[in-house]
Protein backbone atom coordinates (compact mmCIF):
# COMPACT_ATOMS: atom_id res chain seq x y z
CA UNK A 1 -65.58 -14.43 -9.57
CA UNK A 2 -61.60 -13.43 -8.83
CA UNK A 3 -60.75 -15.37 -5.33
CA UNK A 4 -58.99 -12.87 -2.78
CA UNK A 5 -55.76 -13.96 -1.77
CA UNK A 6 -54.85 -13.07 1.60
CA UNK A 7 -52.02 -11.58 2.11
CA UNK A 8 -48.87 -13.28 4.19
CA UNK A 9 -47.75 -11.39 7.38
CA UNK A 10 -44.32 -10.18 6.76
CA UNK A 11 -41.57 -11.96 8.67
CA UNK A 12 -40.55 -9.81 11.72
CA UNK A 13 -37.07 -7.92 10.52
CA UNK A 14 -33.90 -9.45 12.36
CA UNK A 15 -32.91 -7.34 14.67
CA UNK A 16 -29.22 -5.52 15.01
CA UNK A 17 -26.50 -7.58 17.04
CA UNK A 18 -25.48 -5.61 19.96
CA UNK A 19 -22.29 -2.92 19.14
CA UNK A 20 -18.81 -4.89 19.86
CA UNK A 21 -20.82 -8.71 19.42
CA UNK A 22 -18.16 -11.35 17.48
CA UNK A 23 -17.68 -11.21 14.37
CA UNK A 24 -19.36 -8.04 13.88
CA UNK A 25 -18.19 -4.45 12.40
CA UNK A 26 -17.07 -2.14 15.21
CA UNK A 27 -15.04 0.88 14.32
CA UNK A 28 -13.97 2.28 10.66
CA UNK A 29 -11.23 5.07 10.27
CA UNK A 30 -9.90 7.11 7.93
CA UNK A 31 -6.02 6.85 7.40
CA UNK A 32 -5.49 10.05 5.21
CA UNK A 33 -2.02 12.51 4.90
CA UNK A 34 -4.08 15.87 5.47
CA UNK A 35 -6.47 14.80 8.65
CA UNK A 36 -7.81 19.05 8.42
CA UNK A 37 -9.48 18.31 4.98
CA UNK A 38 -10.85 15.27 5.96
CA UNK A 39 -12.47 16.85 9.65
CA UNK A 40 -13.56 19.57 7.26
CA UNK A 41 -14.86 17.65 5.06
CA UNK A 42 -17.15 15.37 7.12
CA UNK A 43 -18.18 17.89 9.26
CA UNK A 44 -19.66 19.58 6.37
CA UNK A 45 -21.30 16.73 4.42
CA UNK A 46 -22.33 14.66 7.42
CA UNK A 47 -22.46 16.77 10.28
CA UNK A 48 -19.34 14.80 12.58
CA UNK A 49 -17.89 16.52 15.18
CA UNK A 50 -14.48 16.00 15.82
CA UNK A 51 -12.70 15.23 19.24
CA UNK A 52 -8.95 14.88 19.63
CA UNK A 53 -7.41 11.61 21.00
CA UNK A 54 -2.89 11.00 21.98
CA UNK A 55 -1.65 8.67 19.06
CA UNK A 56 0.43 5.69 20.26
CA UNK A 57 3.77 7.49 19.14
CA UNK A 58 2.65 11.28 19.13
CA UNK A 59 0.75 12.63 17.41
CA UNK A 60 -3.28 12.99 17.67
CA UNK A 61 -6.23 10.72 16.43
CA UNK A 62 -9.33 12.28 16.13
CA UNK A 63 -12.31 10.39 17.19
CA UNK A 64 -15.36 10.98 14.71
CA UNK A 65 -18.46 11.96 16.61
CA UNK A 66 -22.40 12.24 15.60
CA UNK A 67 -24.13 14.46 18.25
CA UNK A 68 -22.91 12.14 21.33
CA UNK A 69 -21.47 9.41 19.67
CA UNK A 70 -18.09 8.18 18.71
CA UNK A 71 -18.68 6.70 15.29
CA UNK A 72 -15.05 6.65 13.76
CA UNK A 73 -11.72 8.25 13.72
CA UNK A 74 -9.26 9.67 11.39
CA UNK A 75 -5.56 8.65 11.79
CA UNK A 76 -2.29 10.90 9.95
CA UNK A 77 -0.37 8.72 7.66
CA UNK A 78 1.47 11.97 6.43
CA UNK A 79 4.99 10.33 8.35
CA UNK A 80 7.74 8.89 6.22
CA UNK A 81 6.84 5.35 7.70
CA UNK A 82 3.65 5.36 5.60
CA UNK A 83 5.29 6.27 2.68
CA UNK A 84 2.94 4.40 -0.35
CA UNK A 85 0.29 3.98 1.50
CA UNK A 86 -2.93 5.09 -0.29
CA UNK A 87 -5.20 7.08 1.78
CA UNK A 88 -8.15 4.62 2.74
CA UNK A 89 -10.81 3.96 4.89
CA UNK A 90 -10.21 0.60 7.85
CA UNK A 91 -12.42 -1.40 9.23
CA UNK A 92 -12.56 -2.95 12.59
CA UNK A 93 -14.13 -6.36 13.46
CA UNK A 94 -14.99 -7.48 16.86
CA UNK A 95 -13.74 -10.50 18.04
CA UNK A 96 -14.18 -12.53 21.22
CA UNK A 97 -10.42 -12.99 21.72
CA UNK A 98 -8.17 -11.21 19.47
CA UNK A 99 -4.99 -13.43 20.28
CA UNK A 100 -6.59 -16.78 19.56
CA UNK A 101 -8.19 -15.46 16.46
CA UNK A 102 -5.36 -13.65 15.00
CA UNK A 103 -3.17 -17.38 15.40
CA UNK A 104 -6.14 -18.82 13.34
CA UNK A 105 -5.91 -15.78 10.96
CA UNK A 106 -2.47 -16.77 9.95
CA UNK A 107 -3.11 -19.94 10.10
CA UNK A 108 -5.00 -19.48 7.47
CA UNK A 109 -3.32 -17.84 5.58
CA UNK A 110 -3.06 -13.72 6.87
CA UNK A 111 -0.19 -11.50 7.95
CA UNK A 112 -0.27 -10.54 11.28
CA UNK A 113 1.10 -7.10 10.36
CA UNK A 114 0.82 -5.01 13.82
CA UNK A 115 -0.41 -5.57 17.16
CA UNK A 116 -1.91 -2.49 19.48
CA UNK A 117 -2.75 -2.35 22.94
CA UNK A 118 -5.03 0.83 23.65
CA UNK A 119 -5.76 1.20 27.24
CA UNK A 120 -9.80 1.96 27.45
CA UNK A 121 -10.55 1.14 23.78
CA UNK A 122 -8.97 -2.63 23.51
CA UNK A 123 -6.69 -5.28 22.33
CA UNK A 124 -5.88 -4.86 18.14
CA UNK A 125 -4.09 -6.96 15.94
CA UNK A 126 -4.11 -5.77 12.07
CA UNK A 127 -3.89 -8.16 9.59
CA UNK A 128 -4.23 -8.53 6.00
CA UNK A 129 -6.51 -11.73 4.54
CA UNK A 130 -5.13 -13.99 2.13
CA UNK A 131 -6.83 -12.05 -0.54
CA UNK A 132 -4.94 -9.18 0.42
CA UNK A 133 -7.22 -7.15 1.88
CA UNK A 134 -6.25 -5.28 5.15
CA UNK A 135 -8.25 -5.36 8.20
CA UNK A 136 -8.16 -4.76 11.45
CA UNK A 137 -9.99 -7.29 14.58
CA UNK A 138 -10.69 -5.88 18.07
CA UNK A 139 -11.63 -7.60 21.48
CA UNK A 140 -13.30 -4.20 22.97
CA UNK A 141 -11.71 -3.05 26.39
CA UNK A 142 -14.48 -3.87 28.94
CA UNK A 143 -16.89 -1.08 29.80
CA UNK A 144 -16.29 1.00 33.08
């Protein structure tokens, strides 16, 4: 007679950290030359809506939305001061103090290649990792 193994109760599933917790992913955008195609584009293969934003410097960002949401945002790199950039997709980590961490960054071994200040969205400081990599680390504006 076959003995009947009993099965093991799966292990709960971790659950999500909270949106904007250290060390987690926060915000991805799209830096692209033709920011039209790309709104076109994702609205019609994802479903985004699209809502405009004042760029530091001119200009608009558009802030990627699904049904309520803001999920991303698309940024014009079609000015002569992004000349050989490739089109690309950022990411945004959240950090608990983006000043502290971006002194440990280079520490370590990054360029500290900008710093940003958006009023209501929160401190930024892109960098890119030893590996060369780029990446950008926010400490989220407090919630009002």
């Amino acid at each position: 007679m076959a003995k009947t193994q009993l099965a093991e109760k799966p292990a709960p599933a971790p659950q999500p950290l909270p949106r904007g917790a250290h060390g987690t992913f926060y915000w991805n955008e799209l830096l692209t030359r033709d920011p039209e195609a790309a709104k076109k584009f994702y609205a019609t293969t994802i479903g985004w809506s699209f809502e405009p934003m004042p760029a530091a410097g001119g200009g608009t960002y558009w802030c990627a939305k699904l049904g309520e949401h803001y999920i991303g945002g698309i940024f014009d790199i079609s000015g002569p001061e992004f000349a050989g950039l490739p089109e690309h997709w950022m990411s945004y980590l959240a950090v608990d103090d983006v000043d502290a961490r971006a002194k440990r960054a280079v520490a370590a071994g990054a360029v500290l290649t900008k710093t940003l200040d958006i009023p209501n969205v929160g401190c930024i400081a892109m960098l890119r990792e030893p590996g060369g990599a780029g990446i950008g680390w926010i400490t989220p504006a407090p919630k009002t």
